[in-house]
C-alpha atoms as a PDB file:
ATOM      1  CA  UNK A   1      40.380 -83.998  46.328  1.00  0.00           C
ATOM      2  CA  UNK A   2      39.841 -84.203  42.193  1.00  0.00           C
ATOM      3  CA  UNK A   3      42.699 -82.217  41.005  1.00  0.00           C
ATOM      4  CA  UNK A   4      42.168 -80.004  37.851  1.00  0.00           C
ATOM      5  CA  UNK A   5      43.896 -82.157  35.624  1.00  0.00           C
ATOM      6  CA  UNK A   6      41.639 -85.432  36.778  1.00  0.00           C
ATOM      7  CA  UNK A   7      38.594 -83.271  36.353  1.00  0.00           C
ATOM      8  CA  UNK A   8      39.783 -82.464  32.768  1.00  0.00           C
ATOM      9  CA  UNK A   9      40.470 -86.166  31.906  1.00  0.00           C
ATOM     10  CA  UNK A  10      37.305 -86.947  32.884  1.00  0.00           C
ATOM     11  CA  UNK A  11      35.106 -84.542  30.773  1.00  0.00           C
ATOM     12  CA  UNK A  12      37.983 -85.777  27.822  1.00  0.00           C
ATOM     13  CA  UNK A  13      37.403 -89.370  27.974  1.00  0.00           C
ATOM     14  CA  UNK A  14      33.491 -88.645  28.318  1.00  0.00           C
ATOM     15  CA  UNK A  15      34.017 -86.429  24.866  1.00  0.00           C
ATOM     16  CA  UNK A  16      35.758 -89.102  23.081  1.00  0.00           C
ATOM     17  CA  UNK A  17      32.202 -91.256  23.627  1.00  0.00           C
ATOM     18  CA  UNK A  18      30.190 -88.981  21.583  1.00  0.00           C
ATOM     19  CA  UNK A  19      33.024 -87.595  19.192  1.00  0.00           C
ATOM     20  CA  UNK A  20      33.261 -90.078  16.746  1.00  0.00           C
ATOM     21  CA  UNK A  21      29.624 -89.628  16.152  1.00  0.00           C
ATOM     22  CA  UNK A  22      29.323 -85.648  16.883  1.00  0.00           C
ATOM     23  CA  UNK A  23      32.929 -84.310  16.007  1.00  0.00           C
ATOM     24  CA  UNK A  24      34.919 -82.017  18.160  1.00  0.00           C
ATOM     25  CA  UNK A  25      31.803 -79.295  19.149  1.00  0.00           C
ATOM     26  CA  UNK A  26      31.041 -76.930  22.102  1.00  0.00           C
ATOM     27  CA  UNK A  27      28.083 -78.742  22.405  1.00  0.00           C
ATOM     28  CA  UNK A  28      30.445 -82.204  23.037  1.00  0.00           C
ATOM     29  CA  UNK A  29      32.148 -80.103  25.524  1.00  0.00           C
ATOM     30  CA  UNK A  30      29.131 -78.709  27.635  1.00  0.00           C
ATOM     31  CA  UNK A  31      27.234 -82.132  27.057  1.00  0.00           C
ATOM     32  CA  UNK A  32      29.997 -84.138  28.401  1.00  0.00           C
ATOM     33  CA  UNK A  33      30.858 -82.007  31.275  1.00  0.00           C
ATOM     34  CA  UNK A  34      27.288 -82.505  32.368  1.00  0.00           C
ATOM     35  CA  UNK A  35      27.704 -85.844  31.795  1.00  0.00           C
ATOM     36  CA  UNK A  36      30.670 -85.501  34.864  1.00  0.00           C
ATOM     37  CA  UNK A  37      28.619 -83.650  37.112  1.00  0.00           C
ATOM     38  CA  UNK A  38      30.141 -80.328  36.226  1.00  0.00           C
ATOM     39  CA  UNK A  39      27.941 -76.568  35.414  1.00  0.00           C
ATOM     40  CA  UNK A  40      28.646 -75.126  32.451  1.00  0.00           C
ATOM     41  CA  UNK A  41      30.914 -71.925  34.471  1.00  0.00           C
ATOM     42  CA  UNK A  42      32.941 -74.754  35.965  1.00  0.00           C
ATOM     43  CA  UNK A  43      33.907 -76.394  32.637  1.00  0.00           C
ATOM     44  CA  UNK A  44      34.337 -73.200  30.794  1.00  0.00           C
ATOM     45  CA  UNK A  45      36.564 -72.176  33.622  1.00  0.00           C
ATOM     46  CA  UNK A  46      38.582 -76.147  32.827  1.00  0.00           C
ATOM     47  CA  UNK A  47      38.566 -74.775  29.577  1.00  0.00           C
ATOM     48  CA  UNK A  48      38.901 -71.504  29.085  1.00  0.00           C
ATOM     49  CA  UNK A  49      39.456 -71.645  25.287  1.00  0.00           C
ATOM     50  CA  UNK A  50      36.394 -74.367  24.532  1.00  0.00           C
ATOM     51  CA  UNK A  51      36.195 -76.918  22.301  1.00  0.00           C
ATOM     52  CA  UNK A  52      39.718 -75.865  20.952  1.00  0.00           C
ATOM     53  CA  UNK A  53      41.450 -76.336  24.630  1.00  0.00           C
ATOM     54  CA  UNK A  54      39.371 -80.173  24.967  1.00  0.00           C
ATOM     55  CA  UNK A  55      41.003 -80.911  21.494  1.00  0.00           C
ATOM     56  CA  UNK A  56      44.430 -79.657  22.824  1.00  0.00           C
ATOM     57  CA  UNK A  57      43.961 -81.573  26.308  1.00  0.00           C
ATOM     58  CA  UNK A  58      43.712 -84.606  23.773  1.00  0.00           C
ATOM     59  CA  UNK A  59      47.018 -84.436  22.046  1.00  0.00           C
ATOM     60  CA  UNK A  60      48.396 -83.884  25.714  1.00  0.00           C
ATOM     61  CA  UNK A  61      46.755 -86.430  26.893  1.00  0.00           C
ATOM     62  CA  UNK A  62      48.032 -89.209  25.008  1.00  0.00           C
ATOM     63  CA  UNK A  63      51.343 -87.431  25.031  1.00  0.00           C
ATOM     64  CA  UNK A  64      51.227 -87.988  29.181  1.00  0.00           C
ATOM     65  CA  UNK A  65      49.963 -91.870  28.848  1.00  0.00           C
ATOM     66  CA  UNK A  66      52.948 -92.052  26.324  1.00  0.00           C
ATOM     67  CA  UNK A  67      55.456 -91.136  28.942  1.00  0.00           C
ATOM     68  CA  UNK A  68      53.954 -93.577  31.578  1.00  0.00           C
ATOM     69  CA  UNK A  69      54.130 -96.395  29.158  1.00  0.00           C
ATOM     70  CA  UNK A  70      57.786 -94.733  27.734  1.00  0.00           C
ATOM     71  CA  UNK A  71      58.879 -95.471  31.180  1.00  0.00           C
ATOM     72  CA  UNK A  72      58.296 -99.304  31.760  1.00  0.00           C
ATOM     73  CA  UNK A  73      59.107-100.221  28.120  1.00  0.00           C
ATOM     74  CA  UNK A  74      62.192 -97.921  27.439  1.00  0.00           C
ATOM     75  CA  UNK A  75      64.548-100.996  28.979  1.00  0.00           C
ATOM     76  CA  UNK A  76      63.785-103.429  26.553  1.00  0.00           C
ATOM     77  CA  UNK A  77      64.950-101.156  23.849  1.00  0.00           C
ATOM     78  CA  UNK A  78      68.701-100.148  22.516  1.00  0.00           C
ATOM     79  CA  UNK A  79      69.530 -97.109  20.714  1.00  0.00           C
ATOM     80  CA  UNK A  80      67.950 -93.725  19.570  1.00  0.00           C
ATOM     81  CA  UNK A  81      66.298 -95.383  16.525  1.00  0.00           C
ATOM     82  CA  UNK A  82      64.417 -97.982  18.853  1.00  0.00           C
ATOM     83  CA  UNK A  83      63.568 -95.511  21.648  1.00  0.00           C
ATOM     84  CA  UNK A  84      62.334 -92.913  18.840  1.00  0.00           C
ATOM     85  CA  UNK A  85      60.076 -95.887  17.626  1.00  0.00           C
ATOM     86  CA  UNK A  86      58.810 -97.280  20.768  1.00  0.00           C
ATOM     87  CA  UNK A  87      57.793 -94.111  22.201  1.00  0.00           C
ATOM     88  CA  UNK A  88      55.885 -93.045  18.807  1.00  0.00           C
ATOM     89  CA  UNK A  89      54.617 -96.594  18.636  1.00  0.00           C
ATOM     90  CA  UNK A  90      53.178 -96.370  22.414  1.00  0.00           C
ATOM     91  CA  UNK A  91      51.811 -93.158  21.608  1.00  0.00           C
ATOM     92  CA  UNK A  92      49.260 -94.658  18.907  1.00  0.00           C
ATOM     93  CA  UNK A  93      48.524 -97.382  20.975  1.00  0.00           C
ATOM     94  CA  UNK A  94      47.020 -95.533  23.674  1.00  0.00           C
ATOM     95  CA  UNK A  95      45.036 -93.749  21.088  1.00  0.00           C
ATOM     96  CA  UNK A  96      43.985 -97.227  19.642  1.00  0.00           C
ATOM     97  CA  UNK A  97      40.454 -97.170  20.835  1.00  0.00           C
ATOM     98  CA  UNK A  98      40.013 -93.377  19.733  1.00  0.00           C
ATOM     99  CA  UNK A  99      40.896 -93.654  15.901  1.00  0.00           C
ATOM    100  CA  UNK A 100      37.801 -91.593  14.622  1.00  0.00           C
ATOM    101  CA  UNK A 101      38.143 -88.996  17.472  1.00  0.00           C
ATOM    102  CA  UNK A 102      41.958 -88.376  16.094  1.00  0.00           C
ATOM    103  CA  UNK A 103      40.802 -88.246  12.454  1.00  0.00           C
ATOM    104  CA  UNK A 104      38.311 -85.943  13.378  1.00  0.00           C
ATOM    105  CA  UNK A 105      40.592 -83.791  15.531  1.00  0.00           C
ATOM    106  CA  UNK A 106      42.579 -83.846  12.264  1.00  0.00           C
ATOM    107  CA  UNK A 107      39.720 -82.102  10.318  1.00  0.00           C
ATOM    108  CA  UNK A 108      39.232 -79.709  13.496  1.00  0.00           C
ATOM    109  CA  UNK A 109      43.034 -78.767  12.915  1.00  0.00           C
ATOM    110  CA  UNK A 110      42.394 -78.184   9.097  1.00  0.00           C
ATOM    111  CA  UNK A 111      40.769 -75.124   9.020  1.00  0.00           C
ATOM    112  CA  UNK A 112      43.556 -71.983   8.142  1.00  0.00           C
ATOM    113  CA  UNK A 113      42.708 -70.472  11.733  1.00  0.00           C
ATOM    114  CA  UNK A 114      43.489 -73.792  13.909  1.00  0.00           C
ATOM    115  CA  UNK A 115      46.342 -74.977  11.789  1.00  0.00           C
ATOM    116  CA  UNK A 116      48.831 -73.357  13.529  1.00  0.00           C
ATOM    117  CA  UNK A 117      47.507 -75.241  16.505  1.00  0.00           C
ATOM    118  CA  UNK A 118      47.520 -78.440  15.258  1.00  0.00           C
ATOM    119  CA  UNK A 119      51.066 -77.773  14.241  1.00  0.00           C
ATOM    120  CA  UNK A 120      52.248 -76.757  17.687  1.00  0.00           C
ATOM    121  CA  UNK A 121      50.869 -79.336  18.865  1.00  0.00           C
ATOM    122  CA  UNK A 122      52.920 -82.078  16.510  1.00  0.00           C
ATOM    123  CA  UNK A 123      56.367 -80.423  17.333  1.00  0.00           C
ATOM    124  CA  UNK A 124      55.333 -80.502  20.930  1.00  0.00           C
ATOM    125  CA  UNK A 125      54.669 -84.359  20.693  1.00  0.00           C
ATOM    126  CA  UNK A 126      58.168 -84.383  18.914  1.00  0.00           C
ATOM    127  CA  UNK A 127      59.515 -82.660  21.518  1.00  0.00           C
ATOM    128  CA  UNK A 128      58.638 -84.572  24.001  1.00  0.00           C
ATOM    129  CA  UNK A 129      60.216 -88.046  22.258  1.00  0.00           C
ATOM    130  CA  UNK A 130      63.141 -86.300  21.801  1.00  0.00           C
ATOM    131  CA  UNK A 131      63.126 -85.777  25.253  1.00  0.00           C
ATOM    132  CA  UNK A 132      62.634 -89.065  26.643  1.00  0.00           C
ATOM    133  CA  UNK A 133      64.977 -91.018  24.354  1.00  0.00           C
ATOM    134  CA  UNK A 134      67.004 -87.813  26.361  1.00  0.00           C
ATOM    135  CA  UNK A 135      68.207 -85.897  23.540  1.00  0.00           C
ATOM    136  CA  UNK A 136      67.940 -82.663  25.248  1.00  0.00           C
ATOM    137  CA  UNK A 137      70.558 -80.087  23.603  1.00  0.00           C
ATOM    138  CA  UNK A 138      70.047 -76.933  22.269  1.00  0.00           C
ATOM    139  CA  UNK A 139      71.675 -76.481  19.141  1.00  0.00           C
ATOM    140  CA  UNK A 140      70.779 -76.621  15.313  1.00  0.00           C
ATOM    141  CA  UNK A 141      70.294 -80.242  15.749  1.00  0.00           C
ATOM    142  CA  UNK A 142      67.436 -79.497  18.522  1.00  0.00           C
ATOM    143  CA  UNK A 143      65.437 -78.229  15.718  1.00  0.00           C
ATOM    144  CA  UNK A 144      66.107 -80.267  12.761  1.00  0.00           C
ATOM    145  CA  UNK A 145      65.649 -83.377  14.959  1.00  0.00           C
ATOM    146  CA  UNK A 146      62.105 -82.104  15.646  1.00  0.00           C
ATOM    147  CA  UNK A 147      61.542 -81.166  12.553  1.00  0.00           C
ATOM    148  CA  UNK A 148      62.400 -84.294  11.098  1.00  0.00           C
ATOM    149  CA  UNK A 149      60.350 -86.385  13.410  1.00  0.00           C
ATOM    150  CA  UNK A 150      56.845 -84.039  13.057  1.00  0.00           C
ATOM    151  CA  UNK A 151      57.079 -85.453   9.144  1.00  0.00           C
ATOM    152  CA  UNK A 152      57.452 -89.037  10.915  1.00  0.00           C
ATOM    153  CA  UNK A 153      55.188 -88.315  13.277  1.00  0.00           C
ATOM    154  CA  UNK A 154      52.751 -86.631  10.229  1.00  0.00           C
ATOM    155  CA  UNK A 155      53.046 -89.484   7.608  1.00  0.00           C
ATOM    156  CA  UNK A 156      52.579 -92.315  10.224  1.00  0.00           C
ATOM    157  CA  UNK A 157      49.356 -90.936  11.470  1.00  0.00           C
ATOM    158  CA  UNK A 158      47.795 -90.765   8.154  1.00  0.00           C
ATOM    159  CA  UNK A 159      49.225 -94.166   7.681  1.00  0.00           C
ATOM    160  CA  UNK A 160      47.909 -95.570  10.642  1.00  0.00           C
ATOM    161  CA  UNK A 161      44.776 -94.417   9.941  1.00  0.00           C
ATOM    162  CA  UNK A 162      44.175 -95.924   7.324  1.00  0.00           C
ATOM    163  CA  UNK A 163      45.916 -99.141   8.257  1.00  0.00           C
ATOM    164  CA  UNK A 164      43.520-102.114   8.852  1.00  0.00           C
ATOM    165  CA  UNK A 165      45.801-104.773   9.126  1.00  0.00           C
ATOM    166  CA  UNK A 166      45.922-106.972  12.521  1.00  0.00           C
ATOM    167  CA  UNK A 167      47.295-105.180  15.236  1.00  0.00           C
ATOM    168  CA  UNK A 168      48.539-102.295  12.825  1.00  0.00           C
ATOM    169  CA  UNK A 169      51.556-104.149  11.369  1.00  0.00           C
ATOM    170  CA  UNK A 170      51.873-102.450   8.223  1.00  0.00           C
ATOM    171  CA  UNK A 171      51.993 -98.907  10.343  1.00  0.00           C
ATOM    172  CA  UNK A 172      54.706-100.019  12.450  1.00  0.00           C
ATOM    173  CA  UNK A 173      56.958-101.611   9.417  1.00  0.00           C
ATOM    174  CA  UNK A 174      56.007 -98.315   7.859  1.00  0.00           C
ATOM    175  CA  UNK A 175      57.095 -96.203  11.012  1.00  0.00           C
ATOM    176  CA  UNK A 176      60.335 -98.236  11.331  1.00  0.00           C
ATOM    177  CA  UNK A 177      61.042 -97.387   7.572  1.00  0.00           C
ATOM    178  CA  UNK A 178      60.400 -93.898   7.879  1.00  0.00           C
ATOM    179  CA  UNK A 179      63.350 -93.836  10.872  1.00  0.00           C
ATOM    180  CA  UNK A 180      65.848 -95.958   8.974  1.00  0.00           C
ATOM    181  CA  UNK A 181      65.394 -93.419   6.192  1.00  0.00           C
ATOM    182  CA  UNK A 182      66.261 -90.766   8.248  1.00  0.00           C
ATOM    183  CA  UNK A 183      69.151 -92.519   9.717  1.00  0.00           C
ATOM    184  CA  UNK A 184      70.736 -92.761   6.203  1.00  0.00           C
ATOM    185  CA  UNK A 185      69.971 -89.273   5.178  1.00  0.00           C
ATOM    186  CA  UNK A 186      71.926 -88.425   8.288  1.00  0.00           C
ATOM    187  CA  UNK A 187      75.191 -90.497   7.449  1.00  0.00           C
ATOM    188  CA  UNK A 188      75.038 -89.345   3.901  1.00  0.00           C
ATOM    189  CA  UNK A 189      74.641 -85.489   5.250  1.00  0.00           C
ATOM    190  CA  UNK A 190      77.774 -85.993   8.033  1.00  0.00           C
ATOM    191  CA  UNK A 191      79.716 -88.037   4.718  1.00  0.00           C
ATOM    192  CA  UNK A 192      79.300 -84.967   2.297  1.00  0.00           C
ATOM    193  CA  UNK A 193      79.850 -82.159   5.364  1.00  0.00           C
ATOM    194  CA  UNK A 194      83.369 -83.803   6.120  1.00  0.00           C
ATOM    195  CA  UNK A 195      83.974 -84.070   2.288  1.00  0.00           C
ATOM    196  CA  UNK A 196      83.152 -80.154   2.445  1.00  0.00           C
ATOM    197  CA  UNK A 197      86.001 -79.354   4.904  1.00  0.00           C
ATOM    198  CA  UNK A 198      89.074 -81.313   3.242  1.00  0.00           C
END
């Protein structure tokens, strides 16, 4: 039996054949769950908030293929920095083959009433790393360490974007730079907050 999820991967990756040419539309939506052999009540009932719940399903998406990959690839890496990195990295390359669906579901984000959205849906992507490099605690750190990695996570996807060098080499040296950066800022922030307390 197709489970609910399956059925809503399935109208997805159908979507992401006409996006890039169409944009992120109800019309996508109904068009493509035709495409799956689905009536228009049983995709509005998949998704109950349109063409703004297939963009969400997107950013979830690739956050779930993320994890899968996460999962064989984590033991070839050491340390926070390299997990943080791999797991962002494997995250654009399962989007790799939908480049002008994601700039597109960038513009859908852009208008004042869906940014909110699209920003919820960053920090959850953050959230998620952050979870399975297994940095799980709860205190001031949870945040800034999310926060942080949204403006990673942020400035490498416009990067990437617009990156056309083989294999996107230039948007992983960038990515790595953005992380060592951070890294330092966080040894020069412990170095003055010990200076603080003599």
């Amino acid at each position: 039996m197709t489970t609910t999820l399956e059925k809503k991967d399935k109208i997805l990756l159908a979507a992401l054949k006409q996006v890039p040419f169409d944009g992120w539309s109800s019309a996508v939506l109904t068009l493509s769950g035709e495409e799956c052999g689905y009536s228009s009540a049983e995709v509005s009932t998949l998704f109950q908030g349109g063409v703004t719940d297939l963009v969400n399903h997107f950013s979830h998406y690739a956050d779930r293929k993320m994890r899968e990959e996460f999962k064989k690839e984590v033991g070839k890496v050491n340390g926070i920095g390299q997990k943080v990195s791999l797991a962002v990295k494997l995250r654009f390359q399962v989007l790799e083959s939908h480049k002008e669906a994601v700039r597109k579901a960038l513009a859908f984000y852009s208008f004042p009433s869906r940014l909110p959205i699209g920003v919820h849906r960053v920090y959850e992507t953050a959230d998620t790393i952050w979870s399975l490099v297994g940095l799980k605690s709860t205190d001031f750190s949870f945040y800034t360490r999310r926060a942080t990695l949204v403006g990673i996570l942020t400035g490498t996807t416009f990067f990437w974007l617009a990156d056309t060098s083989n294999g996107h080499h230039e948007s992983w040296q960038f990515l790595q730079n953005r992380i060592a950066e951070t890294g330092k800022l966080a040894k020069l922030r412990q170095k003055f907050s010990k200076v603080g307390t003599l």
